[in-house]
N, C-alpha and C. Protein backbone atom coordinates (compact mmCIF):
# COMPACT_ATOMS: atom_id res chain seq x y z
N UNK A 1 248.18 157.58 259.05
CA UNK A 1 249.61 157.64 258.84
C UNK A 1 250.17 158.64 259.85
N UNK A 2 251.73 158.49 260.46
CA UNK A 2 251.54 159.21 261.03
C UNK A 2 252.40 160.35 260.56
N UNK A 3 252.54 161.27 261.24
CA UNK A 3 253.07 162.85 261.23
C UNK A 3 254.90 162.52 260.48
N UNK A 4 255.85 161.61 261.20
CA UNK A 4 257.08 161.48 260.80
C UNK A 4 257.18 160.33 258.78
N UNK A 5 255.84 159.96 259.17
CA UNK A 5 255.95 158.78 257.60
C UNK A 5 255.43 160.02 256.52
N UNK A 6 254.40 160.75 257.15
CA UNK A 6 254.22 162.40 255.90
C UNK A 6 255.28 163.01 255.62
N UNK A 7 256.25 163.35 256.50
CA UNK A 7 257.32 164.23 255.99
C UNK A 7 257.95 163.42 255.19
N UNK A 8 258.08 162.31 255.84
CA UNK A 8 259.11 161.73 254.81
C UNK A 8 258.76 161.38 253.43
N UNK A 9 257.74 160.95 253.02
CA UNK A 9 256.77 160.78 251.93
C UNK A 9 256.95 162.20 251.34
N UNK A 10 256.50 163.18 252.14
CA UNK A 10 256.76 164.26 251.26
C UNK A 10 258.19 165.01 251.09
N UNK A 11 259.12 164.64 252.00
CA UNK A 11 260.47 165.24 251.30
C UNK A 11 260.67 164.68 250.56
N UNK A 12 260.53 162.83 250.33
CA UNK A 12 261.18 162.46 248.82
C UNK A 12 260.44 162.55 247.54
N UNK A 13 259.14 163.48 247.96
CA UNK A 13 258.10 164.03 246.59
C UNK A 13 258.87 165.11 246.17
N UNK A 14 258.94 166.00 247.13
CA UNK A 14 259.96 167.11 246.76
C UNK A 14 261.12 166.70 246.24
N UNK A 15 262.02 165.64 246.18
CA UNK A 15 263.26 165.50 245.90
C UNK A 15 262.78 165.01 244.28
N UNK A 16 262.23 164.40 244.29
CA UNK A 16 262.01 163.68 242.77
C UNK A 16 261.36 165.07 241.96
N UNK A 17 260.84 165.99 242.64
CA UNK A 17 259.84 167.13 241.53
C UNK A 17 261.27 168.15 241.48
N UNK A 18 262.11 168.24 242.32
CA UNK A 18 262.75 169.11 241.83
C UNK A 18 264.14 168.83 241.54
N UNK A 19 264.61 167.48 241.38
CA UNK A 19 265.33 167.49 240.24
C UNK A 19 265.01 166.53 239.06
N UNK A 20 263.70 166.60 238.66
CA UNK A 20 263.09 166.61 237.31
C UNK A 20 262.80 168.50 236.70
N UNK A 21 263.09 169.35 237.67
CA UNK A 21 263.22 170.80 237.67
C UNK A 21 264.19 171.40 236.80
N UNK A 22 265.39 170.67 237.25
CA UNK A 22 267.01 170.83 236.89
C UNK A 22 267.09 171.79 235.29
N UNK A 23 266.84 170.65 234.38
CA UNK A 23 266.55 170.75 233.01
C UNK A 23 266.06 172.51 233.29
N UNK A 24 266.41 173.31 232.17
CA UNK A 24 265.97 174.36 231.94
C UNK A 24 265.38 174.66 230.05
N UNK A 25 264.33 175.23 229.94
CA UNK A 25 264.05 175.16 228.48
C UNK A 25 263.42 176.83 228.83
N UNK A 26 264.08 177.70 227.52
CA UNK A 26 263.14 178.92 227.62
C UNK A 26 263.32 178.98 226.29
N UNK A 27 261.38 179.70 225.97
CA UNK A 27 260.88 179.40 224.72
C UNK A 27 260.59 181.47 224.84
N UNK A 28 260.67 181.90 222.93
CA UNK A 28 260.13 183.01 223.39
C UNK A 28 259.07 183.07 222.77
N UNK A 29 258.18 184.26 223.06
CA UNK A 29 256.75 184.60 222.40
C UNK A 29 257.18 184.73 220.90
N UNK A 30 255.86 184.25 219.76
CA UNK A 30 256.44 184.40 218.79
C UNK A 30 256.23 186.03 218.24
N UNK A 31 257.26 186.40 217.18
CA UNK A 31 257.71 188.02 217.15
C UNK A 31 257.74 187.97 215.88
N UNK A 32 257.04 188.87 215.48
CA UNK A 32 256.74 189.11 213.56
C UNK A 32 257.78 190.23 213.04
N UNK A 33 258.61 189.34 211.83
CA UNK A 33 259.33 191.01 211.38
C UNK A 33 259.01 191.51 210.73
N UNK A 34 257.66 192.18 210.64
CA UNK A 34 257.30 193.21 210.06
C UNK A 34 257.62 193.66 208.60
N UNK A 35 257.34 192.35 208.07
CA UNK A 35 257.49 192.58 206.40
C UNK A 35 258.90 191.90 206.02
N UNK A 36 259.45 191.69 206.55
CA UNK A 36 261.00 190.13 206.28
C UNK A 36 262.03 191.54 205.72
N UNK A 37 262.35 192.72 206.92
CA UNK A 37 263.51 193.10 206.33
C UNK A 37 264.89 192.76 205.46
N UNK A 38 265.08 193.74 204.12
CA UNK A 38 265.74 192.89 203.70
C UNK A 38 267.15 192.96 204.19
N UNK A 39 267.90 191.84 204.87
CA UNK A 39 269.48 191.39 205.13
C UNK A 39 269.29 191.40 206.98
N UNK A 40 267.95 191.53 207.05
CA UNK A 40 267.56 191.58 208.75
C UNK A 40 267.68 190.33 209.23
N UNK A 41 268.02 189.79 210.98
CA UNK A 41 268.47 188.77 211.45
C UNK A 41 267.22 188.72 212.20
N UNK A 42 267.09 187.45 212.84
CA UNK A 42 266.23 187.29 214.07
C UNK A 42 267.28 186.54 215.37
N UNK A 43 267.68 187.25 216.48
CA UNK A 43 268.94 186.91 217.33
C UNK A 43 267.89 186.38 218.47
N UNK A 44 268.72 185.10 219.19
CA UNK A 44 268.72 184.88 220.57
C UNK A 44 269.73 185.14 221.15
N UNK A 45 269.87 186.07 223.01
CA UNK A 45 270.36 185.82 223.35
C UNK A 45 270.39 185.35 224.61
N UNK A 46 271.18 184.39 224.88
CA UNK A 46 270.91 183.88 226.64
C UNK A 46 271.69 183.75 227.49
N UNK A 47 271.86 184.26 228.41
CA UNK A 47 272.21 184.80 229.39
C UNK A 47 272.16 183.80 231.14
N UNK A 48 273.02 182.85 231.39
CA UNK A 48 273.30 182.41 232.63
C UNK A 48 273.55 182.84 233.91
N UNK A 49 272.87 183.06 235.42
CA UNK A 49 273.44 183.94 236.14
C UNK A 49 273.29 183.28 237.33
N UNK A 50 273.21 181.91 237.24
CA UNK A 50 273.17 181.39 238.56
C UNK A 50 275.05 180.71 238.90
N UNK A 51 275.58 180.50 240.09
CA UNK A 51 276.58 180.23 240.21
C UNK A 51 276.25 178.67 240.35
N UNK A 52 276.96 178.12 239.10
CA UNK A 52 276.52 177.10 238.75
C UNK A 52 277.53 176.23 237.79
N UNK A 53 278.50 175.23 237.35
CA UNK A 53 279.46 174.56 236.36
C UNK A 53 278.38 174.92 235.22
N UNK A 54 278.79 175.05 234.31
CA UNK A 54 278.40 174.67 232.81
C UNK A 54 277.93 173.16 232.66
N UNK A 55 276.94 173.08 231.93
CA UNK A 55 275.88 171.97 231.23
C UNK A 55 275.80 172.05 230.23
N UNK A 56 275.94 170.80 229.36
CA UNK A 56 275.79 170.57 227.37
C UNK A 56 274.38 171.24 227.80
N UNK A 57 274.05 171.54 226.40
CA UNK A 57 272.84 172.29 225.97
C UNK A 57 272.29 170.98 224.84
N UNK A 58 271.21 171.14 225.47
CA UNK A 58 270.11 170.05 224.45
C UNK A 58 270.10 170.15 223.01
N UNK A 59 269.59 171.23 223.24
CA UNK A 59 268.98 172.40 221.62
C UNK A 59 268.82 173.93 221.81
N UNK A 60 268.98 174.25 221.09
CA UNK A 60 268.89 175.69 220.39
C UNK A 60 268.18 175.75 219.18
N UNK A 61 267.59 176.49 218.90
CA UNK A 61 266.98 176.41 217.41
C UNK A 61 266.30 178.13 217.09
N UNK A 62 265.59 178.26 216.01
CA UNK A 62 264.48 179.33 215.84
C UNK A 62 264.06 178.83 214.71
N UNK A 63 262.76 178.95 214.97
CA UNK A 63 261.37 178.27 214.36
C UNK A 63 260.69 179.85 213.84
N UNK A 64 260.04 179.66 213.01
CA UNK A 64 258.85 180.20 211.92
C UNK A 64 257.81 179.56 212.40
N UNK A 65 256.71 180.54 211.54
CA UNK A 65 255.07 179.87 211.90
C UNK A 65 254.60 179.38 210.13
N UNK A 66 256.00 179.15 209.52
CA UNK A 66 255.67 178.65 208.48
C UNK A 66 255.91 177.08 208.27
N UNK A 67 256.70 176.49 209.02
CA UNK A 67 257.57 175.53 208.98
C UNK A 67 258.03 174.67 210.00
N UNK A 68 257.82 173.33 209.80
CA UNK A 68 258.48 172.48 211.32
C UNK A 68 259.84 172.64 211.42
N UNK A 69 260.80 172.99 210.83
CA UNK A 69 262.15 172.58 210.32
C UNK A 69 262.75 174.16 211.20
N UNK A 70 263.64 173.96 211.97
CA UNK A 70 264.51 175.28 212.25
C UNK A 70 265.26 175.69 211.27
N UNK A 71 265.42 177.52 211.21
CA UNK A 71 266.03 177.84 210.62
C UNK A 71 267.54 177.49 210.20
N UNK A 72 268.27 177.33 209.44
CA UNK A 72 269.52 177.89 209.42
C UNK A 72 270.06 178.85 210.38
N UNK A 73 271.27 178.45 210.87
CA UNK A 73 271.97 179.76 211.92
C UNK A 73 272.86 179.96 211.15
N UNK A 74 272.99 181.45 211.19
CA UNK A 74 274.01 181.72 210.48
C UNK A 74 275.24 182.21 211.33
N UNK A 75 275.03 182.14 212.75
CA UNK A 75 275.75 182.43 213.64
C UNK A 75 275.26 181.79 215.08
N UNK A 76 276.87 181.61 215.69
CA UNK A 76 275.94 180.68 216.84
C UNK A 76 277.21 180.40 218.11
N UNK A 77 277.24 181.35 218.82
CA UNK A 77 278.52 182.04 219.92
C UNK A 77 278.31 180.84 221.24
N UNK A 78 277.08 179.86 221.32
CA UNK A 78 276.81 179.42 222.42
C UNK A 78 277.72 177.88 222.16
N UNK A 79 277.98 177.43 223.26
CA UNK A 79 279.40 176.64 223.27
C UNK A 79 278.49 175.01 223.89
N UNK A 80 277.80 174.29 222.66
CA UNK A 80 276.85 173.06 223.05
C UNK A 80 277.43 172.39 223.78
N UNK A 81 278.46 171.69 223.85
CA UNK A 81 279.03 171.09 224.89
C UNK A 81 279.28 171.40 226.07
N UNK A 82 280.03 172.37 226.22
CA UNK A 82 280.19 173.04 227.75
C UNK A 82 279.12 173.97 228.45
N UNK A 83 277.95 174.20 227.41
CA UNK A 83 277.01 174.51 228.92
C UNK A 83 277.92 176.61 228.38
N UNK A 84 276.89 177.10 229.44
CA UNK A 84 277.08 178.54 230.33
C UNK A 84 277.48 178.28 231.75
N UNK A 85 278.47 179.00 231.74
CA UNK A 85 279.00 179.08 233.41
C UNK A 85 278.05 180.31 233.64
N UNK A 86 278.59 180.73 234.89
CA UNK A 86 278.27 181.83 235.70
C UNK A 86 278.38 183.18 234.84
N UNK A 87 277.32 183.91 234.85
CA UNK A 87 277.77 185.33 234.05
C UNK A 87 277.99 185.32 232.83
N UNK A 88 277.96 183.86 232.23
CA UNK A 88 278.36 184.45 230.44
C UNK A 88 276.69 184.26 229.97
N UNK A 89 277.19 185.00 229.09
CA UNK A 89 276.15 184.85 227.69
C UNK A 89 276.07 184.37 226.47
N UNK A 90 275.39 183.69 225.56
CA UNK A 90 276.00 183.41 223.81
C UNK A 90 274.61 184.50 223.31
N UNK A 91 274.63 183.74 221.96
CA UNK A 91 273.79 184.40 221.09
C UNK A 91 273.95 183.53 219.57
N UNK A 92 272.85 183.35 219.17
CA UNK A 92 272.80 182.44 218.04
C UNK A 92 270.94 183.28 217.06
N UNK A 93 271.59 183.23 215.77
CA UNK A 93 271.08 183.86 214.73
C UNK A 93 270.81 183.23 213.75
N UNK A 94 269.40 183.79 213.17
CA UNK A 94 269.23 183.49 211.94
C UNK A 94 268.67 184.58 210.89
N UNK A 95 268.80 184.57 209.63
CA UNK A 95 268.34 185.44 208.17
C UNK A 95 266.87 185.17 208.66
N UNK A 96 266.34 186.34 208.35
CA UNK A 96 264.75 186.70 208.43
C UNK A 96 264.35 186.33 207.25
N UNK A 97 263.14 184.88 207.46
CA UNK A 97 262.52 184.17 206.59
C UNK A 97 261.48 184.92 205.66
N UNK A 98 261.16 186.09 205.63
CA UNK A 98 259.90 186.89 205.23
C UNK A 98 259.52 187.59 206.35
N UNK A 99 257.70 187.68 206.04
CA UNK A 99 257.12 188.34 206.87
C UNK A 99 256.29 187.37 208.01
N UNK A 100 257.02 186.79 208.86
CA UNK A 100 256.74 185.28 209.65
C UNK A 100 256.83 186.00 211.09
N UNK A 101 256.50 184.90 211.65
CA UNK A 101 256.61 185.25 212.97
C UNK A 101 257.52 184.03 213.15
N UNK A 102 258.55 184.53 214.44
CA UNK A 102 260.04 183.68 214.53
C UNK A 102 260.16 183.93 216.11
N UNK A 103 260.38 182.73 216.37
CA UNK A 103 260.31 181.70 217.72
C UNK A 103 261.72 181.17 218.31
N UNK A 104 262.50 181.61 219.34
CA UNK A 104 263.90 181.34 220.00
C UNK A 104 263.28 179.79 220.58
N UNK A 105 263.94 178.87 220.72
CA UNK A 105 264.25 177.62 221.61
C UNK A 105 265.61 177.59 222.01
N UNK A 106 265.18 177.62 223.55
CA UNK A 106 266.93 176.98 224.03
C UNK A 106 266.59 175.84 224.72
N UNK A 107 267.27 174.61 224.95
CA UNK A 107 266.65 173.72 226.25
C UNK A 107 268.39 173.38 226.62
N UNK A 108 268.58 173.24 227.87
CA UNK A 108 269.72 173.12 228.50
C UNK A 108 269.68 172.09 229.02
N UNK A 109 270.48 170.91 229.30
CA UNK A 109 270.72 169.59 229.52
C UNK A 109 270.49 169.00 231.20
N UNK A 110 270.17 170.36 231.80
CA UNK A 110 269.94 170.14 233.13
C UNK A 110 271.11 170.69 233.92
N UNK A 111 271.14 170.13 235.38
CA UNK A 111 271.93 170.49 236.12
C UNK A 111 271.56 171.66 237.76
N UNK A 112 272.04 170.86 238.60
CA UNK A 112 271.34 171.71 240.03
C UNK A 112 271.98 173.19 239.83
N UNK A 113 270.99 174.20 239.78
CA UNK A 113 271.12 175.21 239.65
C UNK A 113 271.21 175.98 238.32
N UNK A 114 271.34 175.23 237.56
CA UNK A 114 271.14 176.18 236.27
C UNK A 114 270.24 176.80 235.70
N UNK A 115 270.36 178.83 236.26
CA UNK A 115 268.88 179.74 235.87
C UNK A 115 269.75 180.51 234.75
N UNK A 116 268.40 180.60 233.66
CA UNK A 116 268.92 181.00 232.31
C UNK A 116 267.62 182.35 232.32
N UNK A 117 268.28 183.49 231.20
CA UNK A 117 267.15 184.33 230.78
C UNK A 117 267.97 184.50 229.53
N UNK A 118 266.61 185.28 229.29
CA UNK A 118 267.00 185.52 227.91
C UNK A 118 265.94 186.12 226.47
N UNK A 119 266.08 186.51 225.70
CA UNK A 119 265.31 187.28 224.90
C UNK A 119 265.88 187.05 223.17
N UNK A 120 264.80 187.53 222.46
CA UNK A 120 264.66 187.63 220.99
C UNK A 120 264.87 189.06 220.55
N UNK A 121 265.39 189.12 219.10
CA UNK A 121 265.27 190.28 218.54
C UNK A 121 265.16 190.23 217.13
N UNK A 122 264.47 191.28 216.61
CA UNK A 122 264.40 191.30 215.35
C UNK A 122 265.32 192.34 214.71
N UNK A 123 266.24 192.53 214.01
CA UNK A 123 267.07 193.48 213.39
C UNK A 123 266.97 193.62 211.78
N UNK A 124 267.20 195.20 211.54
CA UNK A 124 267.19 195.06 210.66
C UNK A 124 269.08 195.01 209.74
N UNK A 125 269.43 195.43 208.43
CA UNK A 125 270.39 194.80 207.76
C UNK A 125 271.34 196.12 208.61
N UNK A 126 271.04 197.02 209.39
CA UNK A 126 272.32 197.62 209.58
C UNK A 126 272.08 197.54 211.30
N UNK A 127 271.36 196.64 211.79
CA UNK A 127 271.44 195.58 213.18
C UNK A 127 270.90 196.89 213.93
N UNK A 128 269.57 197.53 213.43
CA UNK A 128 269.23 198.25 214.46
C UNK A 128 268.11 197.47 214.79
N UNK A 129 267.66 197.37 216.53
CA UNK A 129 266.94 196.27 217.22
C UNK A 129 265.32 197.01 216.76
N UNK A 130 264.66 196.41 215.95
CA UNK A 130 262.96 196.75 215.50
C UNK A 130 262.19 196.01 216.67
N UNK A 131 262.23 194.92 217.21
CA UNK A 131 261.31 194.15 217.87
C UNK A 131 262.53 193.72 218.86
N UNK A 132 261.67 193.45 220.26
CA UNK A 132 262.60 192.56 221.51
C UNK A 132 261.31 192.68 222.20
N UNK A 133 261.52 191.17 222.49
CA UNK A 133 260.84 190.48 223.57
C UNK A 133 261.58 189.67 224.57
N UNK A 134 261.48 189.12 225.96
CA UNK A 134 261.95 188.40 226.42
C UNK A 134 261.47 186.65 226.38
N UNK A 135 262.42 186.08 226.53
CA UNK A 135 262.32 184.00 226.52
C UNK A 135 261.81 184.32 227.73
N UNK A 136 260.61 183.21 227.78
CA UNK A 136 259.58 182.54 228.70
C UNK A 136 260.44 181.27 229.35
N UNK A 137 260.84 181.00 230.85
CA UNK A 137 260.62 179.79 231.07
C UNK A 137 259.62 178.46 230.92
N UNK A 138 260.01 177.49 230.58
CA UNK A 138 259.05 176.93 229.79
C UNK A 138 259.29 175.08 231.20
N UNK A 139 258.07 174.89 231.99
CA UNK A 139 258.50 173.80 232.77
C UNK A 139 258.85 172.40 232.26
């Protein structure tokens, strides 16, 4: 084969791997609250910082290691339809199930350029932060 049919073969490998990329999902490590404070939350928050339009968001959720079923939110600032622009942040919550370990999901609907971070916390009932970890990009 020659030298001009490789590149080209391989730029449109590259084109197909990276916008199957687009999509963004960050998962966090799972985080134990330490005995299910009582009136304590378990918060995501995530944080957009690429200059980029806003994208619907897939899902959001927080999961237990007790249960397939996501929690209840009892709060939930992130705007599913319109995506994160540039520089904003949401945050979406749930009541601490016991003494579990509790798991953030975000997956974002895609879109060229959309980089997300973001982290977990465990609080207790007068929202002082006991546990924080950061969300894992997840490919």
């Amino acid at each position: 084969m020659n030298p001009q049919a490789k590149m080209i073969i391989g730029l449109l490998l590259a084109m197909s791997f990276s916008s199957a990329s687009w999509a963004e999902s960050l998962v966090s490590p799972p985080v134990f609250s330490k005995g299910g404070p009582t009136g304590g939350t378990v918060t995501c928050r995530i944080f957009q910082f690429a200059p980029t339009v806003g994208e619907p968001l897939r899902a959001l959720a927080i999961y237990t290691n007790a249960s397939a079923a996501p929690l209840p939110l009892i709060f939930n600032t992130c705007n599913v339809s319109a995506g994160l622009r540039q520089n904003e942040n949401c945050s979406y919550g749930a009541r601490i199930a016991g003494n579990l370990s509790h798991t953030c999901v975000f997956i974002s609907a895609g879109g060229a350029g959309a980089q997300y971070t973001g982290s977990i916390e465990i609080q207790d009932s007068q929202f002082n932060v006991l546990e924080h970890e950061a969300m894992r990009i997840v490919p």
